[in-house]
PDB file of N, CA and C in Angstrom:
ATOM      1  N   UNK A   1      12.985  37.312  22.764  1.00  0.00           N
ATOM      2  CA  UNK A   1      13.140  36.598  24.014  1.00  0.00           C
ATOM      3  C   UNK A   1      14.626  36.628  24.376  1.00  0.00           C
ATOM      4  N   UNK A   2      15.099  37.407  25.653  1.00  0.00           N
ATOM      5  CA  UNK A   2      16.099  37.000  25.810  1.00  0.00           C
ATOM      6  C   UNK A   2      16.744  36.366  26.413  1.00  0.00           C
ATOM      7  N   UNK A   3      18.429  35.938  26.770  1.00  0.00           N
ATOM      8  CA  UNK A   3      18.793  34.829  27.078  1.00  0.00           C
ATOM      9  C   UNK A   3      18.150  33.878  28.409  1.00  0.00           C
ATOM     10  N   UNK A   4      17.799  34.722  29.800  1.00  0.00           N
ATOM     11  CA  UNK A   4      17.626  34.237  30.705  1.00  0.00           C
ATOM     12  C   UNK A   4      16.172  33.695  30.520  1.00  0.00           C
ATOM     13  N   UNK A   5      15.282  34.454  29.863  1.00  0.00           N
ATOM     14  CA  UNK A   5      14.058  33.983  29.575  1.00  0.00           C
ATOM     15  C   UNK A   5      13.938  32.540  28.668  1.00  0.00           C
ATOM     16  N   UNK A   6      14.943  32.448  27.747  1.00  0.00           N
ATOM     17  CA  UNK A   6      14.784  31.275  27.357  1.00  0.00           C
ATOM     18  C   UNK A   6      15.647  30.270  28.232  1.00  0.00           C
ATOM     19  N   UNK A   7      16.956  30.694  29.025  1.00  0.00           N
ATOM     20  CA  UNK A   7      17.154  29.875  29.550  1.00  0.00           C
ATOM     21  C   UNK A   7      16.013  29.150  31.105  1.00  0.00           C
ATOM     22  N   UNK A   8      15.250  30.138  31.358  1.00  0.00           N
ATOM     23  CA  UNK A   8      14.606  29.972  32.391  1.00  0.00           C
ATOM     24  C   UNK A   8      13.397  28.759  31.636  1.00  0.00           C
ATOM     25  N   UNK A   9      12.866  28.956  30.715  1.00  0.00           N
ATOM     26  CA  UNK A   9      11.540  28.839  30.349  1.00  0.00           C
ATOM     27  C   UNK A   9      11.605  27.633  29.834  1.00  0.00           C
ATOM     28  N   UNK A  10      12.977  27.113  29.079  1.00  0.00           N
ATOM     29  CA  UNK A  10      13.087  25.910  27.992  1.00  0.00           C
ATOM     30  C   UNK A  10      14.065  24.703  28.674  1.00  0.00           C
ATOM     31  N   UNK A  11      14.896  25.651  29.792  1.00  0.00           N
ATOM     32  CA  UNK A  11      16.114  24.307  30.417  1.00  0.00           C
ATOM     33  C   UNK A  11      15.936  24.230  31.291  1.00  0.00           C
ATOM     34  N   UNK A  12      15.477  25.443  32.866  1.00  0.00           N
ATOM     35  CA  UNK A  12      15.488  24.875  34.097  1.00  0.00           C
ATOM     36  C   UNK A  12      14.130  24.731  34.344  1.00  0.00           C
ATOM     37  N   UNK A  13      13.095  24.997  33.745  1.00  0.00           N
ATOM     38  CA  UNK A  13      11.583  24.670  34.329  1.00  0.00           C
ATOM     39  C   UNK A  13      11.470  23.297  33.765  1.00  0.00           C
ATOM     40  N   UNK A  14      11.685  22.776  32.459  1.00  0.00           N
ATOM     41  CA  UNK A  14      11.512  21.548  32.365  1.00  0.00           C
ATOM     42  C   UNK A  14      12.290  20.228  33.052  1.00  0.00           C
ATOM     43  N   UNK A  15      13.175  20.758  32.747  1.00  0.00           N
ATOM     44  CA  UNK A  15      14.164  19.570  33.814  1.00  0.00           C
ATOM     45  C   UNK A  15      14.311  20.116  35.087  1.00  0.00           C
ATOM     46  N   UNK A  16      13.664  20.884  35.500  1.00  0.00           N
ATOM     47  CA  UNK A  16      13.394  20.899  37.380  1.00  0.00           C
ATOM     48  C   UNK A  16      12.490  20.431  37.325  1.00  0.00           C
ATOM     49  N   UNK A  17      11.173  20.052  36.670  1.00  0.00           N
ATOM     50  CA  UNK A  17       9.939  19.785  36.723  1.00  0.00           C
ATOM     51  C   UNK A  17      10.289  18.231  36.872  1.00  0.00           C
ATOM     52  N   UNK A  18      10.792  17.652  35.220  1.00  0.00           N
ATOM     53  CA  UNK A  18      11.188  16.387  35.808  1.00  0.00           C
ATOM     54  C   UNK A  18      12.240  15.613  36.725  1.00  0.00           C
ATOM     55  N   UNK A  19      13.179  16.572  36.987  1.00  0.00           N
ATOM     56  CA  UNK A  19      13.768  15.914  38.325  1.00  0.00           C
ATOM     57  C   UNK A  19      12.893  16.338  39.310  1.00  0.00           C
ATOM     58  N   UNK A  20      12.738  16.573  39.955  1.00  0.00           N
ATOM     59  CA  UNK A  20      11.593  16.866  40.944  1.00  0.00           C
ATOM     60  C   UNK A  20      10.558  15.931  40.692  1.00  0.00           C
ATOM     61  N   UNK A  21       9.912  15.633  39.803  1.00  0.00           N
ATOM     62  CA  UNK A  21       9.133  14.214  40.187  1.00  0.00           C
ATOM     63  C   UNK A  21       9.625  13.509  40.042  1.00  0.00           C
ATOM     64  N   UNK A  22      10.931  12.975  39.364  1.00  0.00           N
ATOM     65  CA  UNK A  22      12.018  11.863  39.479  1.00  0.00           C
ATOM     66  C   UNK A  22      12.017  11.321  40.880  1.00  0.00           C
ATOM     67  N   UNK A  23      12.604  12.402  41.858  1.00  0.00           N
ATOM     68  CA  UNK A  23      13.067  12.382  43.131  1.00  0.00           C
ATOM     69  C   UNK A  23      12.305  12.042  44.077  1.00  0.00           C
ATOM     70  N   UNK A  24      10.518  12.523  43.251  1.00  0.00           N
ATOM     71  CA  UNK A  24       9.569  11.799  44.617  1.00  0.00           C
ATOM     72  C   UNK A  24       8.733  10.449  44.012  1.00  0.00           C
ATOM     73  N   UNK A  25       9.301  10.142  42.687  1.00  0.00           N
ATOM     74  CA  UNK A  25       8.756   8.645  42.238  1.00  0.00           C
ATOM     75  C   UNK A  25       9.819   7.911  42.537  1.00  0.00           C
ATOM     76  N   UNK A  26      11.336   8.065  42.923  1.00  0.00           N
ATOM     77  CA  UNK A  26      12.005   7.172  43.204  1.00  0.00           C
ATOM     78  C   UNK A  26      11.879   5.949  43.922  1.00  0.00           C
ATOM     79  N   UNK A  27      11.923   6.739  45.005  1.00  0.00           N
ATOM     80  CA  UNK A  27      11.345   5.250  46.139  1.00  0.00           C
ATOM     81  C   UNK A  27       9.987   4.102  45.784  1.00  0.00           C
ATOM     82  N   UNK A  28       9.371   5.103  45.097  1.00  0.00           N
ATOM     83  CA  UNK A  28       8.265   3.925  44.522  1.00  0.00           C
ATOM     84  C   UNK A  28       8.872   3.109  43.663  1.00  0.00           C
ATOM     85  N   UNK A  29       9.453   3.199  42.672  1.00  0.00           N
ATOM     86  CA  UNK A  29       9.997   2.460  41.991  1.00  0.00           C
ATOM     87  C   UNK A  29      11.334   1.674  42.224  1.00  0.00           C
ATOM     88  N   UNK A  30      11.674   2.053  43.280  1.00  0.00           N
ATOM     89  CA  UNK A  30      12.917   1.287  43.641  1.00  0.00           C
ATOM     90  C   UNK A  30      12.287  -0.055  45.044  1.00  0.00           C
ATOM     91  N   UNK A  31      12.456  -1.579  44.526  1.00  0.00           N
ATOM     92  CA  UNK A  31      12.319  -2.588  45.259  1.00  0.00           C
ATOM     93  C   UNK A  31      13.529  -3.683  45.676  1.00  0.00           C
ATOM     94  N   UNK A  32      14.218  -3.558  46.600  1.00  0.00           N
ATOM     95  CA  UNK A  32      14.950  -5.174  46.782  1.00  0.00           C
ATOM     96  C   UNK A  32      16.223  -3.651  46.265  1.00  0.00           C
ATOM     97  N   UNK A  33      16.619  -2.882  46.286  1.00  0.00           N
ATOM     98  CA  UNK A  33      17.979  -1.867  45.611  1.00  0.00           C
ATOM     99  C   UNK A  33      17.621  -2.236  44.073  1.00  0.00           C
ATOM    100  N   UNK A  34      16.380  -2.375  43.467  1.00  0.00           N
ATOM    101  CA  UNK A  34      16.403  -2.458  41.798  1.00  0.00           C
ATOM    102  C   UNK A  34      15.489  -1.737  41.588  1.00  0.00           C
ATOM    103  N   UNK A  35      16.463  -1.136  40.697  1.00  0.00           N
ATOM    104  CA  UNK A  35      15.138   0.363  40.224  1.00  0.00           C
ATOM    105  C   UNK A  35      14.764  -0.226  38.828  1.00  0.00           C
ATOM    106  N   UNK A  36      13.004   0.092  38.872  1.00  0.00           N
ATOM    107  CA  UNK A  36      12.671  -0.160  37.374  1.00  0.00           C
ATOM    108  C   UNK A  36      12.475   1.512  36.845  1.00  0.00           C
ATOM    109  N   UNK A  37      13.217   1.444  35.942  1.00  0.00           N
ATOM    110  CA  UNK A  37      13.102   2.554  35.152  1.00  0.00           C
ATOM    111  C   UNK A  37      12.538   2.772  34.373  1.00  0.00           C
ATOM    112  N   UNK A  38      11.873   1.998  33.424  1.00  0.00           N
ATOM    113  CA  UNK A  38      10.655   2.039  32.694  1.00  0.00           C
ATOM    114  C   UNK A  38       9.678   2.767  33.652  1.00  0.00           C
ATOM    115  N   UNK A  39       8.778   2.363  34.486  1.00  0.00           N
ATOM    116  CA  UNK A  39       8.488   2.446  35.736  1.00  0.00           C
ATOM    117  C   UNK A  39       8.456   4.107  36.041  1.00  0.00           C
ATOM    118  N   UNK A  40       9.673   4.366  36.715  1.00  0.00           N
ATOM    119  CA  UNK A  40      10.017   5.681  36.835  1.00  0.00           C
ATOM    120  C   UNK A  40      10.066   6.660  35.782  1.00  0.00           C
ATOM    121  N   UNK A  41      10.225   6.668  34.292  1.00  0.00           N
ATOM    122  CA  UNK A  41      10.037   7.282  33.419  1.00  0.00           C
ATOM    123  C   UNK A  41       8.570   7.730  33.075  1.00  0.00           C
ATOM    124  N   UNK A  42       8.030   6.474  32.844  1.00  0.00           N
ATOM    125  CA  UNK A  42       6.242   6.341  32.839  1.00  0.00           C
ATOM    126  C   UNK A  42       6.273   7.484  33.815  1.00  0.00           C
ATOM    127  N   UNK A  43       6.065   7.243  35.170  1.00  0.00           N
ATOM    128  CA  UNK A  43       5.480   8.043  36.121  1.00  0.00           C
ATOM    129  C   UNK A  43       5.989   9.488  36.348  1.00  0.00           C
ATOM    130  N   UNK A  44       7.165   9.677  36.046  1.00  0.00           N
ATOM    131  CA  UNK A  44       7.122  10.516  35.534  1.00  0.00           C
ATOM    132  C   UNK A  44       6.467  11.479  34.376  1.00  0.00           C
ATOM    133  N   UNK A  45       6.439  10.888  33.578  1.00  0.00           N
ATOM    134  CA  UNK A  45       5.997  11.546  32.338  1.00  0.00           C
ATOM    135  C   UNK A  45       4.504  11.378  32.111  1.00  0.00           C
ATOM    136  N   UNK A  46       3.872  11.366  33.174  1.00  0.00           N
ATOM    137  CA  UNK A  46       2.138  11.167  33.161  1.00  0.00           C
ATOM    138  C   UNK A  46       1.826  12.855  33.199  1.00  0.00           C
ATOM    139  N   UNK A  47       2.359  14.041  34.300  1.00  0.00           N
ATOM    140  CA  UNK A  47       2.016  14.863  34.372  1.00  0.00           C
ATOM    141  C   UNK A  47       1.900  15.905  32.585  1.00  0.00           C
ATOM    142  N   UNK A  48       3.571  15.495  32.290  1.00  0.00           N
ATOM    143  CA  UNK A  48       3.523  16.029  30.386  1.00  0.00           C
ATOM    144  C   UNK A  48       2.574  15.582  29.796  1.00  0.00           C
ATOM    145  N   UNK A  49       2.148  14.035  29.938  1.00  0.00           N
ATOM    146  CA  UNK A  49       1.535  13.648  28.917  1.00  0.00           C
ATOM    147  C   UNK A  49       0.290  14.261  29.124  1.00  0.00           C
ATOM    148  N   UNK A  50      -0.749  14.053  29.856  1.00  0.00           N
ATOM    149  CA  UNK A  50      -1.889  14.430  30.542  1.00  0.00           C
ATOM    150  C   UNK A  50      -1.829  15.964  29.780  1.00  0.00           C
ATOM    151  N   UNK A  51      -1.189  16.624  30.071  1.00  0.00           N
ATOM    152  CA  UNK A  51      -1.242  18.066  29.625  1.00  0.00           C
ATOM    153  C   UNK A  51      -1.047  18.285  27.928  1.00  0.00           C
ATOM    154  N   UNK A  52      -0.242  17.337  27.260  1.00  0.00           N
ATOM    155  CA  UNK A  52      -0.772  17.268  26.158  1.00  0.00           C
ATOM    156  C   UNK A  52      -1.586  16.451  25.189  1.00  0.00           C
ATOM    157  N   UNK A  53      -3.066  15.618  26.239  1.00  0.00           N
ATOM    158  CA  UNK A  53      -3.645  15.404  25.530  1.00  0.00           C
ATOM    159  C   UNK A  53      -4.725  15.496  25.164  1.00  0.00           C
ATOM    160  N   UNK A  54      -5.096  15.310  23.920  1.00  0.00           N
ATOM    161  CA  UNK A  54      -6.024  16.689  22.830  1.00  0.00           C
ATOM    162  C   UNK A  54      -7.568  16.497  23.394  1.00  0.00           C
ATOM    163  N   UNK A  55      -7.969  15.175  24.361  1.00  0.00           N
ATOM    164  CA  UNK A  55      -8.877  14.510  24.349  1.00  0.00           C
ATOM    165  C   UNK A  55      -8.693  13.483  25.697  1.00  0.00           C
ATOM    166  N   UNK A  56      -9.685  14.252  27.072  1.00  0.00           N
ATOM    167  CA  UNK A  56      -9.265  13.160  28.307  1.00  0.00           C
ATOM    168  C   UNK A  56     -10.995  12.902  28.327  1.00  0.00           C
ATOM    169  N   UNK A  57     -11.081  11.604  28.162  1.00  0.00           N
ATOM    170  CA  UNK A  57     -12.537  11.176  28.168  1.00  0.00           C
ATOM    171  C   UNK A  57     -12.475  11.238  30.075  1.00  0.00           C
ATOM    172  N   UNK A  58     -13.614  11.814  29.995  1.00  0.00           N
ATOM    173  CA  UNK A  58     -14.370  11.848  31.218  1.00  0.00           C
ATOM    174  C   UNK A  58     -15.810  11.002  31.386  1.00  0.00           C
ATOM    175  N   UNK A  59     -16.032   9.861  32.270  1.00  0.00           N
ATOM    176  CA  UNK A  59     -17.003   8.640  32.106  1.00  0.00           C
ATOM    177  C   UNK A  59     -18.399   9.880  33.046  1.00  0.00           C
ATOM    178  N   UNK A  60     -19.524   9.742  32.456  1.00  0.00           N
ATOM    179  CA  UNK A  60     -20.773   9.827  32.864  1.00  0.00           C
ATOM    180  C   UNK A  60     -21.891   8.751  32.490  1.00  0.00           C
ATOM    181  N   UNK A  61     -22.603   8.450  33.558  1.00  0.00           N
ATOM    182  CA  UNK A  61     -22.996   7.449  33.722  1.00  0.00           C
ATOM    183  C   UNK A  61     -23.213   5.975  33.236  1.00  0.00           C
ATOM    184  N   UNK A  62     -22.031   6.016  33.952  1.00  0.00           N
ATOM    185  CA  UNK A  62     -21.550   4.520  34.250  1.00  0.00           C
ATOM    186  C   UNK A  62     -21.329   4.079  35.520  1.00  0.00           C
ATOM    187  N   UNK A  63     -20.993   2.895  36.173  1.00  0.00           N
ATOM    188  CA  UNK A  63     -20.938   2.243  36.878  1.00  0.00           C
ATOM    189  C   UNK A  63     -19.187   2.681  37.446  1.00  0.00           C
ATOM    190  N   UNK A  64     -19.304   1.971  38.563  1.00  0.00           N
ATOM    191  CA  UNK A  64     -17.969   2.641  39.260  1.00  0.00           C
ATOM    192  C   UNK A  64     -16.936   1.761  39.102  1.00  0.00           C
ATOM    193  N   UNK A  65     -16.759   0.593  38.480  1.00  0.00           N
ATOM    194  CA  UNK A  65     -15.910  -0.154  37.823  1.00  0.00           C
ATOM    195  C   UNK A  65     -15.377   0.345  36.339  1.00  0.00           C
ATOM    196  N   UNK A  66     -16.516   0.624  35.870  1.00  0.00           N
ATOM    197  CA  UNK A  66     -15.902   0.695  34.313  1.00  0.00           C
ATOM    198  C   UNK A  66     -16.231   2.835  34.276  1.00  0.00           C
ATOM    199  N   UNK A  67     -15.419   3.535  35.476  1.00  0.00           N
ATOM    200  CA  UNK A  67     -15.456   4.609  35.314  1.00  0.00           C
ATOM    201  C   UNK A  67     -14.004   4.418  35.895  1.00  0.00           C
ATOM    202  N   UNK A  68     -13.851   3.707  36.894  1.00  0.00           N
ATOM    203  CA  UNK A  68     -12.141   3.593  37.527  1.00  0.00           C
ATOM    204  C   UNK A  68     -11.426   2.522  36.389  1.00  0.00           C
ATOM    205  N   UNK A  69     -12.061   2.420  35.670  1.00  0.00           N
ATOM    206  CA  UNK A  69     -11.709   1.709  34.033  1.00  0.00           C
ATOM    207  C   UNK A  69     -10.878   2.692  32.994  1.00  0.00           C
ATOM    208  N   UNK A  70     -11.852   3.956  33.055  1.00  0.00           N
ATOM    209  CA  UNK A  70     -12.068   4.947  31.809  1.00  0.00           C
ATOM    210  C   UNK A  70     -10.822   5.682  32.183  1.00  0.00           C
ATOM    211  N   UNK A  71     -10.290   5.503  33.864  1.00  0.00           N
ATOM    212  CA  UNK A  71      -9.472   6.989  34.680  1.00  0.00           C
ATOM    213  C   UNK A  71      -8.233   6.341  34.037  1.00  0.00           C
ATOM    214  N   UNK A  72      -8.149   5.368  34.145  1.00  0.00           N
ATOM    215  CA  UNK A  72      -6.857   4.050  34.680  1.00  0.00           C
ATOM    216  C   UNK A  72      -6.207   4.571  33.491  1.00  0.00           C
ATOM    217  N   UNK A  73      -7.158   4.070  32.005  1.00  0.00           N
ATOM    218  CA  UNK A  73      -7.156   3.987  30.331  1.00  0.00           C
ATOM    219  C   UNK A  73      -6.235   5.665  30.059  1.00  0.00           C
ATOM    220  N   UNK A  74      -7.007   6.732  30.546  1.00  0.00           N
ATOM    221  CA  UNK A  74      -6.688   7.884  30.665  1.00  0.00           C
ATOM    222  C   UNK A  74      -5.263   8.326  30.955  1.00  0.00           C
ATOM    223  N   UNK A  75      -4.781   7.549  32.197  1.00  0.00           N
ATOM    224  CA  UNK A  75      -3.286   7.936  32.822  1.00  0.00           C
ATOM    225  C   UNK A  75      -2.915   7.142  31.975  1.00  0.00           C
ATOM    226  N   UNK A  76      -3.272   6.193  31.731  1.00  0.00           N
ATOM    227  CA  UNK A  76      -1.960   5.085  31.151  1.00  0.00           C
ATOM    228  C   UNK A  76      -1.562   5.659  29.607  1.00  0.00           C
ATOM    229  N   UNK A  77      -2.423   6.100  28.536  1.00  0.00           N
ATOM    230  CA  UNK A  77      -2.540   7.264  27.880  1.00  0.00           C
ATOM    231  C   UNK A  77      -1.425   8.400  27.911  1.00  0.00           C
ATOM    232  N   UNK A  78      -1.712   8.641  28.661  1.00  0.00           N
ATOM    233  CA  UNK A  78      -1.007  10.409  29.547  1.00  0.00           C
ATOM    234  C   UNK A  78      -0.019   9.559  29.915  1.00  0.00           C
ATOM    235  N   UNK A  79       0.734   8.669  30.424  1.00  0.00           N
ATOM    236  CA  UNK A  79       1.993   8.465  30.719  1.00  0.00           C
ATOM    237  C   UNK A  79       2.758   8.080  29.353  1.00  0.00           C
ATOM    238  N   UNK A  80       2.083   7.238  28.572  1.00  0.00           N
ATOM    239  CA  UNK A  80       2.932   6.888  27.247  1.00  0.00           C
ATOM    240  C   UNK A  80       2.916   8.283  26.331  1.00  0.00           C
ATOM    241  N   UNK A  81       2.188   9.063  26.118  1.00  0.00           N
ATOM    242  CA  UNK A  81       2.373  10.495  25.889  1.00  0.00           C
ATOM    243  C   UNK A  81       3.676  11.548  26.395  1.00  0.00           C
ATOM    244  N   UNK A  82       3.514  10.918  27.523  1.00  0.00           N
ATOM    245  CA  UNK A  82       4.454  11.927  28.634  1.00  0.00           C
ATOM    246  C   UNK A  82       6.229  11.293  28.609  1.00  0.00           C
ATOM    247  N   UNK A  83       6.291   9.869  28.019  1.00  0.00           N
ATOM    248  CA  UNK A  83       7.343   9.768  27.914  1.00  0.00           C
ATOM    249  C   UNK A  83       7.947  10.036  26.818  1.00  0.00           C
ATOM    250  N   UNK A  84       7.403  10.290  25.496  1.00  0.00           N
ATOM    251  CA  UNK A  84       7.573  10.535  24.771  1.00  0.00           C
ATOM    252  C   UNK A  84       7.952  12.310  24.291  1.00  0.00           C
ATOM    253  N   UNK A  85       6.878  12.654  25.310  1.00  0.00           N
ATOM    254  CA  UNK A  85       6.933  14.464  25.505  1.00  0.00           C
ATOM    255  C   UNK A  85       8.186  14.759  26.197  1.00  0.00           C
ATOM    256  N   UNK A  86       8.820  13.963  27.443  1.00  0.00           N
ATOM    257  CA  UNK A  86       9.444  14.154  28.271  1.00  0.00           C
ATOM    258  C   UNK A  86      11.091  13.946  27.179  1.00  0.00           C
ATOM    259  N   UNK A  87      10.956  12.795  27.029  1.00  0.00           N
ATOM    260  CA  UNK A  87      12.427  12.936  25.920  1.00  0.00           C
ATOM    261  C   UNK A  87      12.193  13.992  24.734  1.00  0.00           C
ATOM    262  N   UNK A  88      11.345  14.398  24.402  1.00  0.00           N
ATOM    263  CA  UNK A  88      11.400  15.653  23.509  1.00  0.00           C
ATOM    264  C   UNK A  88      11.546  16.904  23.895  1.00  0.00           C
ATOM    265  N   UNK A  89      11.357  17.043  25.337  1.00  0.00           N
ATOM    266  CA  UNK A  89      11.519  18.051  26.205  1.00  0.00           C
ATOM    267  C   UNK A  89      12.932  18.201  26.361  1.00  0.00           C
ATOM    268  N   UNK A  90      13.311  17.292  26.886  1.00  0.00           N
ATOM    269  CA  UNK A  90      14.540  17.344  27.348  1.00  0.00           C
ATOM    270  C   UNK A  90      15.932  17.431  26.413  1.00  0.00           C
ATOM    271  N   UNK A  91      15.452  16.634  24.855  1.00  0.00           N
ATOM    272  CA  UNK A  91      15.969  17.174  24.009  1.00  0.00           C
ATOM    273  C   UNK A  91      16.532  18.569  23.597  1.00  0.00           C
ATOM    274  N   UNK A  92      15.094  18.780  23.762  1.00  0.00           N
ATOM    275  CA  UNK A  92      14.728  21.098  23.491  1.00  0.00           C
ATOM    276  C   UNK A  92      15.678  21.745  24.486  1.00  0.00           C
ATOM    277  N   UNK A  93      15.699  21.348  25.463  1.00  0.00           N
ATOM    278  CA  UNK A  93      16.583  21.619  26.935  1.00  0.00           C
ATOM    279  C   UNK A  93      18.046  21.672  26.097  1.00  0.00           C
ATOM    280  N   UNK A  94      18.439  20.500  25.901  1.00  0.00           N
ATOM    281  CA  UNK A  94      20.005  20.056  25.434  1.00  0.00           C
ATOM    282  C   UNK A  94      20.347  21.448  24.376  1.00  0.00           C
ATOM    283  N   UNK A  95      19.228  21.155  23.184  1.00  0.00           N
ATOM    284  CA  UNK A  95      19.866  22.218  22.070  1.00  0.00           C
ATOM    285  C   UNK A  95      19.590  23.661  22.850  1.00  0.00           C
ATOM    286  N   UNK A  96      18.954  23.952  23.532  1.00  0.00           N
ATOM    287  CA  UNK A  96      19.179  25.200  23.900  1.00  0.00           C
ATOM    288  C   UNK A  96      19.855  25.662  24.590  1.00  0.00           C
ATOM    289  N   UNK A  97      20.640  25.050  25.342  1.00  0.00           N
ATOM    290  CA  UNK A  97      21.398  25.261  25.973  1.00  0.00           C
ATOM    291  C   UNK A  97      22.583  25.008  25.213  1.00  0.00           C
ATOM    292  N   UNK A  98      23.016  24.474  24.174  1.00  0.00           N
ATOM    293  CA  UNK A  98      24.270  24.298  23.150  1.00  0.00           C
ATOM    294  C   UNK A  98      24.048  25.770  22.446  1.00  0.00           C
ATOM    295  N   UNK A  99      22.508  26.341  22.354  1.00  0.00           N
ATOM    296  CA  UNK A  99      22.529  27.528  21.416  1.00  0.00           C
ATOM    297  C   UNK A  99      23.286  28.874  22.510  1.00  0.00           C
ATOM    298  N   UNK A 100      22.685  28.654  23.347  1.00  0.00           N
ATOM    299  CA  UNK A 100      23.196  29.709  24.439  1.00  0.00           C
ATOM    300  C   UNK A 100      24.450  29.517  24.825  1.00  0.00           C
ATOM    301  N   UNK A 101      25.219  29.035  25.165  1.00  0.00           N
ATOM    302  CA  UNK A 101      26.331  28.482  24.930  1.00  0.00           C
ATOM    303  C   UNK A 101      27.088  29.433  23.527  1.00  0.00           C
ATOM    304  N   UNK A 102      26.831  28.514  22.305  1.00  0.00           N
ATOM    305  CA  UNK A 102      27.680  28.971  21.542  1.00  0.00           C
ATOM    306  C   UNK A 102      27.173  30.373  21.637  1.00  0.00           C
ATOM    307  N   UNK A 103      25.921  30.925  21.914  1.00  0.00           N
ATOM    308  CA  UNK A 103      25.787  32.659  21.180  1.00  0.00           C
ATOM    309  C   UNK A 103      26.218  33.218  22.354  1.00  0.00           C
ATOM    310  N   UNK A 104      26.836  32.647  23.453  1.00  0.00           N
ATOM    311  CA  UNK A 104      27.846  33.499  24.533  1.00  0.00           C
ATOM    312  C   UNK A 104      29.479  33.701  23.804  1.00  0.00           C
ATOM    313  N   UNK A 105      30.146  32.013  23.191  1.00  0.00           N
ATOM    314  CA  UNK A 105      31.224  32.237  22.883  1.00  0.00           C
ATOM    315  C   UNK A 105      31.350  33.134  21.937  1.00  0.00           C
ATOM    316  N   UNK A 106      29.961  33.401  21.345  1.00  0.00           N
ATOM    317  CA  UNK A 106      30.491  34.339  19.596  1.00  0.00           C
ATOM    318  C   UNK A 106      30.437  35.950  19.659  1.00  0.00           C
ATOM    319  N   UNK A 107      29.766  35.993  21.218  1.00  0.00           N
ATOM    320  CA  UNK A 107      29.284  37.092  21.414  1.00  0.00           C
ATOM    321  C   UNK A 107      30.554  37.941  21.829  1.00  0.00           C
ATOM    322  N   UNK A 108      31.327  36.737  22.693  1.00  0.00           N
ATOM    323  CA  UNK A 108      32.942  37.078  23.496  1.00  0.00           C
ATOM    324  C   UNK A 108      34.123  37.309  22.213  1.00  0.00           C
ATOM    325  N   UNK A 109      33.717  36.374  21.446  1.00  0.00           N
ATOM    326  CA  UNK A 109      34.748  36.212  20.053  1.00  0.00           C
ATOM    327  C   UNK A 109      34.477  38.054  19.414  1.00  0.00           C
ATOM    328  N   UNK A 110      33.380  38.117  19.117  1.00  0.00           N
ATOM    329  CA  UNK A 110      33.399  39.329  18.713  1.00  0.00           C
ATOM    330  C   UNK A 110      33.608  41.045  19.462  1.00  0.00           C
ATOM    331  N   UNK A 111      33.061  40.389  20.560  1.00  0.00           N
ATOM    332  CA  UNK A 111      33.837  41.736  21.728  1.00  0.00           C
ATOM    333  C   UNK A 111      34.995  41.809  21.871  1.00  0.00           C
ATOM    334  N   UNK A 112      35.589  40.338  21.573  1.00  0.00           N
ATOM    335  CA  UNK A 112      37.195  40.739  22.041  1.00  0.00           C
ATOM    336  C   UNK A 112      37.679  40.942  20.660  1.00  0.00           C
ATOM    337  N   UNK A 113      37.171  40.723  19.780  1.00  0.00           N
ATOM    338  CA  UNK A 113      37.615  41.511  18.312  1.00  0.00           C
ATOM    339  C   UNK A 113      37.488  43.095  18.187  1.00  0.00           C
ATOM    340  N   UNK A 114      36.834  43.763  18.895  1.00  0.00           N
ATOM    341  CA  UNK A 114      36.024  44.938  18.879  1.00  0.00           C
ATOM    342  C   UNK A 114      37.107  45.732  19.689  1.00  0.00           C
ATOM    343  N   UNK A 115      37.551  44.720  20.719  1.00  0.00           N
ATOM    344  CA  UNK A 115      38.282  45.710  21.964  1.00  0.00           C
ATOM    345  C   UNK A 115      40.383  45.893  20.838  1.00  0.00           C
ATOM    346  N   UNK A 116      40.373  45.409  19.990  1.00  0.00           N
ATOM    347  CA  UNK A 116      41.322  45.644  19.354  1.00  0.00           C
ATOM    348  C   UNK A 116      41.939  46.661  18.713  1.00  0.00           C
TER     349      UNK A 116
END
């Protein structure tokens, strides 16, 4: 894999993904100029979570209370998932981009050793 591919794949798709829903959960979460950030993190991190989880119960026949019960249980699920995915994401983001980084400076360190 090379550099742009991992830089594409591991730093700007994930953190464009979550700024970009940052930017359109803001206003929901912002009341009176006080942002709850708990709030905004959650909602954010429903789309990660949702996607990694192993098991989304889907309600068949039941009643339409305790099926908008089963959905609710589901996101709320998928968001505590997703915040958890989302800081691990973004983690992965950080070190890879420290790896790319340094394997540019070592790459320069050694070319300009080469050009000697």
């Amino acid at each position: 894999m090379n550099v742009s591919q991992r830089l594409f794949g591991k730093v700007f798709l994930p953190l464009g993904a979550a700024l970009l829903l940052a930017s359109f959960f803001y206003p929901v979460c912002t009341r009176g100029g006080v942002t709850n950030w708990l709030l905004l993190v959650f909602l954010t991190g429903i789309p990660f979570g949702i996607s990694q989880m192993f098991m989304f119960v889907v309600p068949f026949g039941h009643g339409f209370q305790e099926t908008v019960l089963i959905l609710f249980f589901n996101v709320l699920i998928g968001g505590i998932i997703g915040m958890i995915f989302l800081a691990f994401r973004t983690g992965i983001a950080v070190i890879t981009l420290i790896q790319i980084l340094f394997e540019g400076v070592g790459y320069a360190i050694h070319r300009a050793g080469a050009l000697r």
